[in-house]
N, C-alpha and C. Protein backbone atom coordinates (compact mmCIF):
# COMPACT_ATOMS: atom_id res chain seq x y z
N UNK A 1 -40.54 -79.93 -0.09
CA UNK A 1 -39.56 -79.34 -0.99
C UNK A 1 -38.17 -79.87 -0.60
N UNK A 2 -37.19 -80.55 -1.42
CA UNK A 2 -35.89 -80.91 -1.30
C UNK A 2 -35.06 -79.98 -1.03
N UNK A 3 -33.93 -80.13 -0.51
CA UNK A 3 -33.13 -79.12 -0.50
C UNK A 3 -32.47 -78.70 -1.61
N UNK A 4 -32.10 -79.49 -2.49
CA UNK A 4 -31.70 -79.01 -4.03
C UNK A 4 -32.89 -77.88 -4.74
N UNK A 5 -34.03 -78.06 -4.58
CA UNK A 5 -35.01 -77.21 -5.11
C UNK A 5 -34.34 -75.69 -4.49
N UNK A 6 -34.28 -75.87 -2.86
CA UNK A 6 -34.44 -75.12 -2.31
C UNK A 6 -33.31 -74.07 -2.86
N UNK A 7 -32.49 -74.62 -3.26
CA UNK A 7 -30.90 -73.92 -3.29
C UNK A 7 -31.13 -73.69 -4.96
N UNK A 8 -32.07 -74.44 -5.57
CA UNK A 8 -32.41 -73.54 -7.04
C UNK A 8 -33.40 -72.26 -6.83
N UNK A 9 -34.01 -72.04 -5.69
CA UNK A 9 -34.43 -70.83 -5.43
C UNK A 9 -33.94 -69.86 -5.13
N UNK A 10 -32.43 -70.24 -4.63
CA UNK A 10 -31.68 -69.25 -4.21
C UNK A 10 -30.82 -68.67 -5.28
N UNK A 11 -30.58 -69.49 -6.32
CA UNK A 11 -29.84 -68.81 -7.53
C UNK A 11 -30.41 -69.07 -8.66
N UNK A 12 -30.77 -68.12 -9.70
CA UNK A 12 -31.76 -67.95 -10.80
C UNK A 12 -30.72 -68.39 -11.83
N UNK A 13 -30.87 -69.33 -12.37
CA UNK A 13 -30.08 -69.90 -13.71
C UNK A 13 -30.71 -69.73 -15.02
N UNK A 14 -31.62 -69.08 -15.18
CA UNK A 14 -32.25 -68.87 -16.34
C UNK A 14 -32.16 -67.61 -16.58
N UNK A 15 -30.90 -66.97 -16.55
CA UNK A 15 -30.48 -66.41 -17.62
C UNK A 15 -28.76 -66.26 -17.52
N UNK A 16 -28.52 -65.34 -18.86
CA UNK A 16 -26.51 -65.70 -19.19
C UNK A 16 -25.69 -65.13 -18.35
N UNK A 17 -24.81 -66.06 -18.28
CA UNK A 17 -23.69 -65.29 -17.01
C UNK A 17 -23.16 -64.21 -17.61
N UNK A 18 -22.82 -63.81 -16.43
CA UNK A 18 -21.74 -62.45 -16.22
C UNK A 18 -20.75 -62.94 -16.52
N UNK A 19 -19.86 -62.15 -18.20
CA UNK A 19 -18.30 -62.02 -18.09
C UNK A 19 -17.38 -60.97 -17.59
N UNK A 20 -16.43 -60.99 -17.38
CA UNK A 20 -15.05 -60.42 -17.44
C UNK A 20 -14.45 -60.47 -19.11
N UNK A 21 -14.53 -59.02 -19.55
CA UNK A 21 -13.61 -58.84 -20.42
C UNK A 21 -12.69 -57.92 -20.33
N UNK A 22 -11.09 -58.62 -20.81
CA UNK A 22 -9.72 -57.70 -20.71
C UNK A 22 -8.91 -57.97 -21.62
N UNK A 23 -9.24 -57.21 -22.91
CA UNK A 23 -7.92 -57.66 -23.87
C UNK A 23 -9.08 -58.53 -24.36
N UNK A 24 -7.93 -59.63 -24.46
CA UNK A 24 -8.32 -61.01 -24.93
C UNK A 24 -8.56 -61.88 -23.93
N UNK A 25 -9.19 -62.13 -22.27
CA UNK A 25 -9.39 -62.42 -21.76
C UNK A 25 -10.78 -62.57 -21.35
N UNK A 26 -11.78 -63.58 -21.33
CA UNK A 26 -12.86 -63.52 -21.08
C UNK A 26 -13.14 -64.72 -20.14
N UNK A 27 -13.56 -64.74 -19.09
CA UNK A 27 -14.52 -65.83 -18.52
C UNK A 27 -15.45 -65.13 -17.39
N UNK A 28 -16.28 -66.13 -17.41
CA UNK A 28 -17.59 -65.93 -16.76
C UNK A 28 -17.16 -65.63 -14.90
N UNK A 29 -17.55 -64.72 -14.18
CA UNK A 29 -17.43 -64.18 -13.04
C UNK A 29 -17.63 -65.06 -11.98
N UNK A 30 -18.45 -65.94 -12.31
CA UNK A 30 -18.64 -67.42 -11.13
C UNK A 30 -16.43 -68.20 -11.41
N UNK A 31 -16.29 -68.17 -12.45
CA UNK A 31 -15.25 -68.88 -12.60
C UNK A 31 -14.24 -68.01 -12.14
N UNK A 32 -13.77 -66.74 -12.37
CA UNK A 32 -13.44 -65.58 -11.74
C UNK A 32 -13.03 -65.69 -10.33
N UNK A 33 -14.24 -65.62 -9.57
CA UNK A 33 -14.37 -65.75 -8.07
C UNK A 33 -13.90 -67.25 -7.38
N UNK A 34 -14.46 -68.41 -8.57
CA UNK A 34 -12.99 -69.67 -7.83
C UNK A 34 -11.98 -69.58 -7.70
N UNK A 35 -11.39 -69.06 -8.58
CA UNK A 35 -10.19 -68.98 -9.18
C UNK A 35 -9.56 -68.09 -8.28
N UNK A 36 -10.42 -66.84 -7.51
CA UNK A 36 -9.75 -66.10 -6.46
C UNK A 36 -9.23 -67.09 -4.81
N UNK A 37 -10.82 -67.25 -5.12
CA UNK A 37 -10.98 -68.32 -4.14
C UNK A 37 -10.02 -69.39 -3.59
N UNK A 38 -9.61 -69.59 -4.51
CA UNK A 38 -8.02 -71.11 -4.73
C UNK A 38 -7.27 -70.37 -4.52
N UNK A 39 -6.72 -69.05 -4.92
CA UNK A 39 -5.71 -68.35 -4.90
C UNK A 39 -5.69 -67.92 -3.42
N UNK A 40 -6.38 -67.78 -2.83
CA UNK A 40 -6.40 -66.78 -1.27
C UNK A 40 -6.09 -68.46 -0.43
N UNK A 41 -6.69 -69.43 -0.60
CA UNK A 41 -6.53 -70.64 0.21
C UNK A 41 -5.40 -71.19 0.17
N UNK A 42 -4.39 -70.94 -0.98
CA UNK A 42 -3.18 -71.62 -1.16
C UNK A 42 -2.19 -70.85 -0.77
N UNK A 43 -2.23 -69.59 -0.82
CA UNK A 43 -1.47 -68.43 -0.35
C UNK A 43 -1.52 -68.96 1.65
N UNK A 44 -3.08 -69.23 1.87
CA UNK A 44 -3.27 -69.02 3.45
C UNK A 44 -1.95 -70.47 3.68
N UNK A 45 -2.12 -71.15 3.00
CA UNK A 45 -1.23 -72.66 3.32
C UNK A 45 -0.04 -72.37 3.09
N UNK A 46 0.19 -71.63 2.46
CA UNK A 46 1.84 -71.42 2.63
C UNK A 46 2.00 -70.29 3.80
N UNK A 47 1.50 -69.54 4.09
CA UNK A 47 1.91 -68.32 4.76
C UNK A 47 1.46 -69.12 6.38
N UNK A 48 0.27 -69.38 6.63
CA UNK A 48 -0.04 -70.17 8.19
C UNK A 48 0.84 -71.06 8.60
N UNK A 49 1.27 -71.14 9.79
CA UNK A 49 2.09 -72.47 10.33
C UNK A 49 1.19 -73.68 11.03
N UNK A 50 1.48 -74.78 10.38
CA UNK A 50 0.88 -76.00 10.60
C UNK A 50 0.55 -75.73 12.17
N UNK A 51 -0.97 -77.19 12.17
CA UNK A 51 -1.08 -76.97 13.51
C UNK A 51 -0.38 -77.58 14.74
N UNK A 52 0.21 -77.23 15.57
CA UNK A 52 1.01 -77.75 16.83
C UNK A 52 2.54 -77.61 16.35
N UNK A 53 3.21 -76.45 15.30
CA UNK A 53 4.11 -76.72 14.61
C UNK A 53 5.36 -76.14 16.25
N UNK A 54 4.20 -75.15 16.87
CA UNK A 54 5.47 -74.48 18.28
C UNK A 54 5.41 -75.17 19.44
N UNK A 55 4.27 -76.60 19.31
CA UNK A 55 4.64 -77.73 20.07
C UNK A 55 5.60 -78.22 19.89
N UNK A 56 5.40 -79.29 18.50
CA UNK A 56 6.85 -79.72 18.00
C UNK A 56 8.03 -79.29 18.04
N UNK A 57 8.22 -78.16 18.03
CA UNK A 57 9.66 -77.20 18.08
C UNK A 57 10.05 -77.25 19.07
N UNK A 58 9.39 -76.56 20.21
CA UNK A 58 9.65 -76.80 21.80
C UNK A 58 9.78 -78.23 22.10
N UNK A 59 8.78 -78.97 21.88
CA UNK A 59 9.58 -80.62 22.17
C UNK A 59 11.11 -81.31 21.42
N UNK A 60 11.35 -80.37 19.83
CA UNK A 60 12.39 -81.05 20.07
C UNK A 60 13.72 -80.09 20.21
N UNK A 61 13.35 -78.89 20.98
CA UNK A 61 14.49 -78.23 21.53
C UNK A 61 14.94 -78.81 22.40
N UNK A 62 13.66 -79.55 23.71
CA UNK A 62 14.39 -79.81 24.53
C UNK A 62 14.88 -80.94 25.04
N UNK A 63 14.43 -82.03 23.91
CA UNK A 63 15.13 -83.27 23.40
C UNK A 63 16.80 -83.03 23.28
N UNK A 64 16.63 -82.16 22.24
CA UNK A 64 18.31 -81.44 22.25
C UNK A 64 18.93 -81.45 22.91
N UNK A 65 18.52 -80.76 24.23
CA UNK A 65 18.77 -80.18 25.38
C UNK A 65 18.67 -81.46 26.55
N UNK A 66 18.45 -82.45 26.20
CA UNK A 66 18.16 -83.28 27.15
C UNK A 66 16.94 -83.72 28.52
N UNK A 67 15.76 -82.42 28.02
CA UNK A 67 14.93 -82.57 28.94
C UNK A 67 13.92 -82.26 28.48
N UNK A 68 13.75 -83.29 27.69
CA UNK A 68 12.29 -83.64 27.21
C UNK A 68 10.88 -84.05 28.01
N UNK A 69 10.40 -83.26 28.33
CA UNK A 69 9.21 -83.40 28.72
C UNK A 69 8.67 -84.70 28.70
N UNK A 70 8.51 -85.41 30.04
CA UNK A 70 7.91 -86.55 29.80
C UNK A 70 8.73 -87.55 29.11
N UNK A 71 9.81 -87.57 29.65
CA UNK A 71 11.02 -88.37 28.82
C UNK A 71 10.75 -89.88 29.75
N UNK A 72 10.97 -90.59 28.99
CA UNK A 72 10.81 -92.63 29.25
C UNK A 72 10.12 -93.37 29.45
N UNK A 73 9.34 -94.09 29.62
CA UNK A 73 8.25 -94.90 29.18
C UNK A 73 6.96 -94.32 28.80
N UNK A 74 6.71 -93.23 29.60
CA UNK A 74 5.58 -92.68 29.31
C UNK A 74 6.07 -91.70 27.71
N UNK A 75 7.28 -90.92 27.57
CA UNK A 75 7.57 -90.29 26.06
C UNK A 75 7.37 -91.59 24.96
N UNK A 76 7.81 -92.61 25.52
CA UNK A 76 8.14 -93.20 24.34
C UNK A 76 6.42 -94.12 24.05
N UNK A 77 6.13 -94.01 24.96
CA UNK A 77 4.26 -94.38 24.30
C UNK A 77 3.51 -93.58 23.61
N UNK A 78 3.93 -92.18 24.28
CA UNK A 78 3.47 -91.31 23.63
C UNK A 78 3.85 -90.77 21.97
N UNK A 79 5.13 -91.29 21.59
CA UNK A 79 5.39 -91.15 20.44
C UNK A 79 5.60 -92.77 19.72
N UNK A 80 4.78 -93.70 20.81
CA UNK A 80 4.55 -94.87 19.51
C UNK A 80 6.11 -95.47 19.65
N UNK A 81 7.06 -95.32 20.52
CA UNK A 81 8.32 -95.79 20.63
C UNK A 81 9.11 -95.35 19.39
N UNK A 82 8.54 -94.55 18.60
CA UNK A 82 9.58 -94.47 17.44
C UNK A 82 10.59 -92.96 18.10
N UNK A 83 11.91 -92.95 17.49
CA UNK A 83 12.47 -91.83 17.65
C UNK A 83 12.19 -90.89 16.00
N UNK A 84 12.49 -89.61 16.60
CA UNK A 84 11.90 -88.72 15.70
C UNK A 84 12.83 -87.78 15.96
């Protein structure tokens, strides 16, 4: 048995979806639940802070500050020699 079979065993498509009706609003509850779905993931991307964002910060406070961690040949390999 394929795994596609397998995963048609797990959801019965032979028969009509479930709507949502409001007003004049109708779609089917699978589309519903993406649509939440996108909404909760894009919310998480704006509201989460990137990853290593309180690395970066702390490294370039103390660039600022003049004491950058690992400052001269070894900083500047580590960032590819570019300044940033």
């Amino acid at each position: 048995m394929s795994m596609w079979a397998a995963l048609g065993a797990v959801f019965d498509l032979n028969q009509p979806a479930h709507y949502v009706h409001w007003h004049f609003f109708q779609m089917s509850v699978a589309n519903v639940s993406v649509i939440i779905a996108m909404l909760i993931v894009f919310a998480l991307a704006i509201l989460l802070p990137f990853p290593g964002a309180r690395r970066r910060a702390a490294e370039r406070r103390a660039r600022e500050r003049g004491s950058a961690p690992g400052a001269g040949a070894a900083g500047e390999e580590a960032t590819g020699g570019r300044a940033a």
